[in-house]
N, C-alpha and C. Protein backbone atom coordinates (compact mmCIF):
# COMPACT_ATOMS: atom_id res chain seq x y z
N UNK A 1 0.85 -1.18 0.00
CA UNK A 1 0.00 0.00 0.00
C UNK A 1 0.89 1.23 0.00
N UNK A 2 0.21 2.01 -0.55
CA UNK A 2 1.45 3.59 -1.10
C UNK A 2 0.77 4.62 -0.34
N UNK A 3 1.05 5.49 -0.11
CA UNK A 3 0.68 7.07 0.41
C UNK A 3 -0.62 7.88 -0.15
N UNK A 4 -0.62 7.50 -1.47
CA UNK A 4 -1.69 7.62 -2.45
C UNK A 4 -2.63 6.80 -2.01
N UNK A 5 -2.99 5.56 -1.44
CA UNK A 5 -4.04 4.93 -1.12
C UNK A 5 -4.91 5.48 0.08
N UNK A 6 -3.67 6.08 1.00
CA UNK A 6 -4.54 6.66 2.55
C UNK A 6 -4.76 8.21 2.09
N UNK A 7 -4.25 8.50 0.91
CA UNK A 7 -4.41 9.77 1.00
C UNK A 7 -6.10 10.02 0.25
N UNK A 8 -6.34 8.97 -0.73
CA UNK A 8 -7.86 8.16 -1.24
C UNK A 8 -8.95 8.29 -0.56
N UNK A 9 -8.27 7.72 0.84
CA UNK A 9 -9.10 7.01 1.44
C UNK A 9 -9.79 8.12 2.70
N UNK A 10 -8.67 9.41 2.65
CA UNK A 10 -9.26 10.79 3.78
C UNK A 10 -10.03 11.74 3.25
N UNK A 11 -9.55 11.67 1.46
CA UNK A 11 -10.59 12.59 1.08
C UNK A 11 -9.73 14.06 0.50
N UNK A 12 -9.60 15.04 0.12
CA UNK A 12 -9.10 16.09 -0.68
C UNK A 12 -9.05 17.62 0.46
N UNK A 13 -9.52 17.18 1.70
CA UNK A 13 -9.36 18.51 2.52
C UNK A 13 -8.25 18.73 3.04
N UNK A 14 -7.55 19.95 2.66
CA UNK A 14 -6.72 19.99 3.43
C UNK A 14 -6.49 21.54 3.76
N UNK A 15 -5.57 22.09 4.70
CA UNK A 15 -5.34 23.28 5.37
C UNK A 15 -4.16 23.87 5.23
N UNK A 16 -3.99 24.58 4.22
CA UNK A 16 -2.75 25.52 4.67
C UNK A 16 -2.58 26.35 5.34
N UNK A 17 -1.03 27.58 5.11
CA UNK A 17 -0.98 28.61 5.88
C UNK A 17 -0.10 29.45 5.03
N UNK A 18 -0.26 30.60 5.04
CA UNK A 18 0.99 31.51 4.08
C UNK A 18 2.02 31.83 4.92
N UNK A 19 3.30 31.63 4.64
CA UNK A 19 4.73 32.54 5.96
C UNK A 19 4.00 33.79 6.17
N UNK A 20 3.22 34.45 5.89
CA UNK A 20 2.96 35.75 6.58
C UNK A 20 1.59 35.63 7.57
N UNK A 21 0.95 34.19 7.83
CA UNK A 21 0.33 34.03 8.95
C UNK A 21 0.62 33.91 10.23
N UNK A 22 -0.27 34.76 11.00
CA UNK A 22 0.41 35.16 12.48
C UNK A 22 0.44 33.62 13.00
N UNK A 23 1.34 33.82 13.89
CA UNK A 23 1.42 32.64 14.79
C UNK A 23 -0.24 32.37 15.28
N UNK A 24 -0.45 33.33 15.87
CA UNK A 24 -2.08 33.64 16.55
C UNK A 24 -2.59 32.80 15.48
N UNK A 25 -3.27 32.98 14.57
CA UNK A 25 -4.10 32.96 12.98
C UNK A 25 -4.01 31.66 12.93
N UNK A 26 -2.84 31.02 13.39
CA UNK A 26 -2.52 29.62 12.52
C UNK A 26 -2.87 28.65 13.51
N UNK A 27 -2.63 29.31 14.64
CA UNK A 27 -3.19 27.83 16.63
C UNK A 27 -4.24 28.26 16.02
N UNK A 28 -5.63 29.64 15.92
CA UNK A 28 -6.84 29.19 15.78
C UNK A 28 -7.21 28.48 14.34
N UNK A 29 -6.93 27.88 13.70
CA UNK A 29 -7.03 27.04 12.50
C UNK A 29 -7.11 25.77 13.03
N UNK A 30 -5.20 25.66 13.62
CA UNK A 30 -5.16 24.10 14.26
C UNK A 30 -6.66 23.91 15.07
N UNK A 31 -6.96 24.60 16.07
CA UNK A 31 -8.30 24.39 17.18
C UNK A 31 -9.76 24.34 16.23
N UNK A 32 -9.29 24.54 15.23
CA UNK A 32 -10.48 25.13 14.65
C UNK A 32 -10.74 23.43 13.38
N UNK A 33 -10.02 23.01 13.42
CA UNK A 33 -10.59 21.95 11.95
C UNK A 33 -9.98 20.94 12.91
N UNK A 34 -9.15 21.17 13.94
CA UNK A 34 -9.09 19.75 14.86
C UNK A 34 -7.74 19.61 14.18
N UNK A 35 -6.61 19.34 13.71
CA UNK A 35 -5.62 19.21 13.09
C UNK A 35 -3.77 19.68 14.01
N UNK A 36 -3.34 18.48 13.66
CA UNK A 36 -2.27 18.85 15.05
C UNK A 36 -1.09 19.97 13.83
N UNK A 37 -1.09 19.95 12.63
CA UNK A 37 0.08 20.50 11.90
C UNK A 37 -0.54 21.45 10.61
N UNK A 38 0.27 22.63 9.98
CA UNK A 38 -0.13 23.12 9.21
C UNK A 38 0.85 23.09 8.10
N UNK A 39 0.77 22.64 7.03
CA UNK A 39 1.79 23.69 5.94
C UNK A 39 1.88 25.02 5.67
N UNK A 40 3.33 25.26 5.65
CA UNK A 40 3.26 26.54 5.08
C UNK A 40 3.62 26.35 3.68
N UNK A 41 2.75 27.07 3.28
CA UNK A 41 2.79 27.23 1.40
C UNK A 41 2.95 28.65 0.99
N UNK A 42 4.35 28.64 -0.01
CA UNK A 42 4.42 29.42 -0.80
C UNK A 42 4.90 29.14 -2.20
N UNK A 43 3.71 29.97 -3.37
CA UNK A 43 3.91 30.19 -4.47
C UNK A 43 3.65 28.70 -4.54
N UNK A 44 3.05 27.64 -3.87
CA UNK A 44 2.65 26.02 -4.33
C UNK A 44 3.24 25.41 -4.09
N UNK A 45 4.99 25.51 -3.07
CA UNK A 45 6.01 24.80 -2.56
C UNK A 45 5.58 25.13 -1.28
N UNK A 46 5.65 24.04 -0.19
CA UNK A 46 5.57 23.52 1.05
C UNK A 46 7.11 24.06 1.62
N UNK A 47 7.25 25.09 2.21
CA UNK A 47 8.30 26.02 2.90
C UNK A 47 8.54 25.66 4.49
N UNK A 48 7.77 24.48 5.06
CA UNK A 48 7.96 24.35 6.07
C UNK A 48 6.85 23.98 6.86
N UNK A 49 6.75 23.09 8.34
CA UNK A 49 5.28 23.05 8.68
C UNK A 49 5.23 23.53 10.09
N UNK A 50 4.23 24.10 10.48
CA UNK A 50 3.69 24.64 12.08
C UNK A 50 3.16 23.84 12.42
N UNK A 51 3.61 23.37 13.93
CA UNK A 51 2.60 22.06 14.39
C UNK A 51 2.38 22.69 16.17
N UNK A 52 1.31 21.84 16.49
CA UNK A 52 1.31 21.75 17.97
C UNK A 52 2.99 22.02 18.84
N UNK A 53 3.64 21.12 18.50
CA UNK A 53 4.64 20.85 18.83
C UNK A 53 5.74 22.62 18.94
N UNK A 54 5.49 23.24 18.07
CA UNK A 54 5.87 24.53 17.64
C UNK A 54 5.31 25.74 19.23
N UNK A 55 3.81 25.52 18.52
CA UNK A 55 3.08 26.14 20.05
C UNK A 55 4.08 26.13 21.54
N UNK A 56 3.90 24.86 21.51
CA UNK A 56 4.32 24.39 23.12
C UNK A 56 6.17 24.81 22.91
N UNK A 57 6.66 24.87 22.05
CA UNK A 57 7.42 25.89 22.23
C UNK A 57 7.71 27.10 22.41
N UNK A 58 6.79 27.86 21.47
CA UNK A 58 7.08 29.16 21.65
C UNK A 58 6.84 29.22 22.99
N UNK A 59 5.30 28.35 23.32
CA UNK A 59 4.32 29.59 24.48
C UNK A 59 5.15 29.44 25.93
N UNK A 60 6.22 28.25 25.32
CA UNK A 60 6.85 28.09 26.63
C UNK A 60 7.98 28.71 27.10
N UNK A 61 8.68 29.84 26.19
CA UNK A 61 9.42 31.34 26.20
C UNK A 61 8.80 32.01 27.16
N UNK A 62 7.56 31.94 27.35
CA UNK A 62 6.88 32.90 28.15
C UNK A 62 6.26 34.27 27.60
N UNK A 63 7.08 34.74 25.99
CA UNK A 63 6.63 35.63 25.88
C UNK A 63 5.58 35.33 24.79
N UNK A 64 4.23 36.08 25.42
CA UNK A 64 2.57 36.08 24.42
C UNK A 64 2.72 36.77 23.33
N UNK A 65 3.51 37.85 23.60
CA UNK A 65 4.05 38.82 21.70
C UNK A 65 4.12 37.85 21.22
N UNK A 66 4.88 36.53 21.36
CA UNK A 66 5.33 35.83 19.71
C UNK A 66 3.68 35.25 18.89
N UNK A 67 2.64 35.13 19.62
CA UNK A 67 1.45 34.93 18.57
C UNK A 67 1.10 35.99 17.56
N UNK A 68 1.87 37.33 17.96
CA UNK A 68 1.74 38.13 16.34
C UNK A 68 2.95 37.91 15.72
N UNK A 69 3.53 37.12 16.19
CA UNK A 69 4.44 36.82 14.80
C UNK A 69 4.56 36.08 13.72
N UNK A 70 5.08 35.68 12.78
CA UNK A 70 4.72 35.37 11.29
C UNK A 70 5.42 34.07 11.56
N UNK A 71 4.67 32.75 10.87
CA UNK A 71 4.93 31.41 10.93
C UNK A 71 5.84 31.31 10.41
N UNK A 72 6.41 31.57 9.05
CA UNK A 72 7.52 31.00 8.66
C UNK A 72 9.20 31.50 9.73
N UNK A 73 8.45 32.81 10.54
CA UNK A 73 9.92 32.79 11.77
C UNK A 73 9.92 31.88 12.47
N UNK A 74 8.79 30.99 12.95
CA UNK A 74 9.08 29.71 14.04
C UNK A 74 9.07 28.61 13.64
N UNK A 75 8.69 28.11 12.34
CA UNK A 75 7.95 26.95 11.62
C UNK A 75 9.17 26.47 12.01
N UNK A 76 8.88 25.08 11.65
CA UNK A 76 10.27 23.99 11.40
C UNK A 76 10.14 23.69 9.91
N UNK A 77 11.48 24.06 10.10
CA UNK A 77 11.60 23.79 8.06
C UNK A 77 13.21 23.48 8.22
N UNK A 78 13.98 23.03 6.90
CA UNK A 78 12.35 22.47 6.26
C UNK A 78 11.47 21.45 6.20
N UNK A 79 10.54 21.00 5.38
CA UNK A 79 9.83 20.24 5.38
C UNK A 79 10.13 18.65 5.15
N UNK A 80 9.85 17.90 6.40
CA UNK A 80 10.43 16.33 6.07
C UNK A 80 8.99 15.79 5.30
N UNK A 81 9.27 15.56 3.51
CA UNK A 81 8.22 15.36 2.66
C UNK A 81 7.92 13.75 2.22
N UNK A 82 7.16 13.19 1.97
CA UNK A 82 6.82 12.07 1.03
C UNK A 82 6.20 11.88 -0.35
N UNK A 83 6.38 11.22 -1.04
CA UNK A 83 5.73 10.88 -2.25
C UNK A 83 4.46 10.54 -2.43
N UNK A 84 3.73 10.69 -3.34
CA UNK A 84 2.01 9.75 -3.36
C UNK A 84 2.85 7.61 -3.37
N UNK A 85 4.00 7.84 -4.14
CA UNK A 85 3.88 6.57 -4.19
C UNK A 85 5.18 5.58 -3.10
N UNK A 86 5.11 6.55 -2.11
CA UNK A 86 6.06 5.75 -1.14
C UNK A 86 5.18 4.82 -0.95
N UNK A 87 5.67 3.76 -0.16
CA UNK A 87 5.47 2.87 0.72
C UNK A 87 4.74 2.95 2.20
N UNK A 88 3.64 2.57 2.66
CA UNK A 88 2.85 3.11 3.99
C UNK A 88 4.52 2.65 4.81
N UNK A 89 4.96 1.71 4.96
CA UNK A 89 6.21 1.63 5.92
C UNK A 89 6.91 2.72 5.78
N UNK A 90 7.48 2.43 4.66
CA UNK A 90 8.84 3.41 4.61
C UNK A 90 8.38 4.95 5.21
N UNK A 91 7.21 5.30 4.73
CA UNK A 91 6.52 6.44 5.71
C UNK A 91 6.71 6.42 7.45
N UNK A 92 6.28 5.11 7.81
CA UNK A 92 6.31 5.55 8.95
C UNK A 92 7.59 5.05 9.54
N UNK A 93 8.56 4.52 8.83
CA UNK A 93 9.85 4.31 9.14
C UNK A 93 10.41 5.57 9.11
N UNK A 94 10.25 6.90 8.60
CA UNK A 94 10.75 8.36 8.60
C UNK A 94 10.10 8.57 9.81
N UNK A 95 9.21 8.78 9.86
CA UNK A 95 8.33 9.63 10.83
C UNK A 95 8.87 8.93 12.38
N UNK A 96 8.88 7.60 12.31
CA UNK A 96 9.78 7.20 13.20
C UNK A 96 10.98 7.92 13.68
N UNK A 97 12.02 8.15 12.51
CA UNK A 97 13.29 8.13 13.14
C UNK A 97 13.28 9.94 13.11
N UNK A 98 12.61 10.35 12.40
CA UNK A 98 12.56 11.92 12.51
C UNK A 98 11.83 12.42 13.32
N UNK A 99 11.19 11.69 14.27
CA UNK A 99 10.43 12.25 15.48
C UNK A 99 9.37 13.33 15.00
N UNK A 100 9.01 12.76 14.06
CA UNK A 100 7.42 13.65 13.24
C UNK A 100 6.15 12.88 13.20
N UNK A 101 5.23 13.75 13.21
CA UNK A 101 3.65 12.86 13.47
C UNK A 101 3.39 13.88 12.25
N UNK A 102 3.74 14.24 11.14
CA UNK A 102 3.00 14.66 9.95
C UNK A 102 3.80 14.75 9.02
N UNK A 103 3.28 14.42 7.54
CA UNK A 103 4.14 14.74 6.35
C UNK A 103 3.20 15.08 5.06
N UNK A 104 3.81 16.22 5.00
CA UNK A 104 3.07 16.47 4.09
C UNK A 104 3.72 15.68 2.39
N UNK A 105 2.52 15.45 1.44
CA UNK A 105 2.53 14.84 0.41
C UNK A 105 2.97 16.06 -0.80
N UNK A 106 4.06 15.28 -1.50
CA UNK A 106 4.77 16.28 -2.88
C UNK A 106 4.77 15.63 -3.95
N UNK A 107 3.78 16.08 -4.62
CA UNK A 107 4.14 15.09 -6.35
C UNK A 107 4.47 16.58 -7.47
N UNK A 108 5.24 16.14 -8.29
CA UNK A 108 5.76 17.44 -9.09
C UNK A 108 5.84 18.35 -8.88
N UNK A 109 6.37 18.73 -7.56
CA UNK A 109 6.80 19.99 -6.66
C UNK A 109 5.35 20.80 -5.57
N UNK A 110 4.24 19.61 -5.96
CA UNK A 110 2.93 20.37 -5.37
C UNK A 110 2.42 19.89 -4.43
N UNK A 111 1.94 20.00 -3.36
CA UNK A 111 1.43 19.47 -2.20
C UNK A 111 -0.15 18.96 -2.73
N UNK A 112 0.21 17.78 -2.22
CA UNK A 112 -1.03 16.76 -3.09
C UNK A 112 -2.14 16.51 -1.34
N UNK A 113 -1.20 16.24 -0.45
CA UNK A 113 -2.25 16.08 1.10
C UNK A 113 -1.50 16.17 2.43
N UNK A 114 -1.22 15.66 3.18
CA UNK A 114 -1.06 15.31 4.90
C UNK A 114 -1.36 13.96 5.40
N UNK A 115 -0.57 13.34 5.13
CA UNK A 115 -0.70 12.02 6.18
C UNK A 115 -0.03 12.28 7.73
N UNK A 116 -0.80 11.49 8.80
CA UNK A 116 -0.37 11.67 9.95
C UNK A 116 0.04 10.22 10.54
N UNK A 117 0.70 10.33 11.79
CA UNK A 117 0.73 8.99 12.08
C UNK A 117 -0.20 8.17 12.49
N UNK A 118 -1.34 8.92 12.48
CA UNK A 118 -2.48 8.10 13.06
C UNK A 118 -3.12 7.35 11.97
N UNK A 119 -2.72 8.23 10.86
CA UNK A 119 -3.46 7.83 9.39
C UNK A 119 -2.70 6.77 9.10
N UNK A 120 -1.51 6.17 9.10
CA UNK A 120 -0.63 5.41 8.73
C UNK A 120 -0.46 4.09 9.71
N UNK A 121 -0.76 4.30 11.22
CA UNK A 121 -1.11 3.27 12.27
C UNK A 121 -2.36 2.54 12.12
N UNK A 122 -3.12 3.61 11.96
CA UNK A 122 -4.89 2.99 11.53
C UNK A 122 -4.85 2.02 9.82
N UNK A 123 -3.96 2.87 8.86
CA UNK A 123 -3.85 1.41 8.12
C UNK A 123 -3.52 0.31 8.54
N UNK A 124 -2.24 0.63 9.04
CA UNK A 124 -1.53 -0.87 10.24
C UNK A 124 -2.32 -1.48 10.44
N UNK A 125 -2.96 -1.20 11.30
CA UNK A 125 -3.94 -2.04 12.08
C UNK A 125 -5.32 -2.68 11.29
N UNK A 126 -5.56 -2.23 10.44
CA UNK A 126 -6.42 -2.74 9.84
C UNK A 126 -6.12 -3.65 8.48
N UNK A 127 -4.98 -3.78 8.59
CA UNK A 127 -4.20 -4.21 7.53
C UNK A 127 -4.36 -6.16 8.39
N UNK A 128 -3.64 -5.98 9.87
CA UNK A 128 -3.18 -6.96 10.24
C UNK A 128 -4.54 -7.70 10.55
N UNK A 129 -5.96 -6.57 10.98
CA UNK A 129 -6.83 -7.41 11.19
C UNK A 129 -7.43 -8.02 9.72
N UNK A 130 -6.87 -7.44 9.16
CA UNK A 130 -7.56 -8.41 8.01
C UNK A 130 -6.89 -9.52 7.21
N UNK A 131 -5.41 -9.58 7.83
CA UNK A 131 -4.57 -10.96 7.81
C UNK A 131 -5.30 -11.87 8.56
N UNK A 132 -5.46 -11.63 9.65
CA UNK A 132 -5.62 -12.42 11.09
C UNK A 132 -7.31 -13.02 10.67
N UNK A 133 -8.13 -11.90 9.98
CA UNK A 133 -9.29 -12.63 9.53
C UNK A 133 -9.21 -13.91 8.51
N UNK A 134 -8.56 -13.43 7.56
CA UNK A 134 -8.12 -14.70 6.31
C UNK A 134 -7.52 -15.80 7.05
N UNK A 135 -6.50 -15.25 8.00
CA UNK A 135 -5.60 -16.68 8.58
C UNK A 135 -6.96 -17.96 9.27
N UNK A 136 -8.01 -17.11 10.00
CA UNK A 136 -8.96 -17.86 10.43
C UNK A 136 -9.95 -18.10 9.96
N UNK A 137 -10.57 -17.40 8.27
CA UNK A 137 -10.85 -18.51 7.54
C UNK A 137 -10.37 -19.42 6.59
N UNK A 138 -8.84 -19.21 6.79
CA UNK A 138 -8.64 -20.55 5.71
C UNK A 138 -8.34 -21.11 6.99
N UNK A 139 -7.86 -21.14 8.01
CA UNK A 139 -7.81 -22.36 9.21
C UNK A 139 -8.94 -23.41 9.35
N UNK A 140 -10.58 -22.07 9.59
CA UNK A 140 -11.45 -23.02 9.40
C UNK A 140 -11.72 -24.25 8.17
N UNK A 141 -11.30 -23.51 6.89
CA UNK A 141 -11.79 -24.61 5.61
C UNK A 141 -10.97 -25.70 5.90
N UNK A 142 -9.99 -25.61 6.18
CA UNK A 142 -8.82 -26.90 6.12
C UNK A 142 -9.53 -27.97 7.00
């Protein structure tokens, strides 16, 4: 299964952000569609992504000024990206070792979606229950 299959299977919504969105602008988005990460997009290239993870940094400076400041100053970039036609592993074999729970999707330089790790575990898992189903009906026929 490829990147392109879960990306099928969530549907075409997705959320950006421009580098000139306030820090502020971009947590009420995350709170707002439920979503732990944002891209930043410019000119149709993925420049970097704002996540939860970002938040709990800044806000933990102490100083509240930094929510008028502009995402692409705090984002983490750049962007650790995938293909439509990676591999669901090899996906979460990155996200593994890069200590990321999001990647955004790049086919011919364009952001195609967002897989998360939950999106990529929930295949897992439904992958194995549906080994484990076959294993126990061909157990039964035999």
């Amino acid at each position: 299964m490829t990147i392109a299959a879960i990306l099928r299977g969530k549907g075409a919504a997705l959320v950006a952000v421009s580098p000139e969105t306030t820090v502020a602008r971009a947590i009420a988005l995350l709170a707002e569609h439920r979503i732990g990460a944002l891209p930043v997009v410019e000119a149709g290239a993925v420049r970097g992504m704002f996540s939860e993870r970002d938040v709990v940094r800044l806000l933990a400076g102490g100083d509240s000024g930094v929510l008028q400041a502009r995402v692409d100053a705090v984002m983490t970039a750049p962007a650790v990206t995938a293909a439509p036609a990676d591999p669901v592993l090899a996906a979460l074999s990155l996200m593994t070792q890069r200590r990321i729970r999001h990647l955004p999707v790049i086919e011919d330089g364009a952001l195609r979606g967002i897989v998360s790790i939950g999106d990529l575990v929930k295949y897992r898992i439904e992958r194995i229950e549906a080994e484990a189903a076959a294993m126990r009906d061909y157990i039964q026929q035999v």
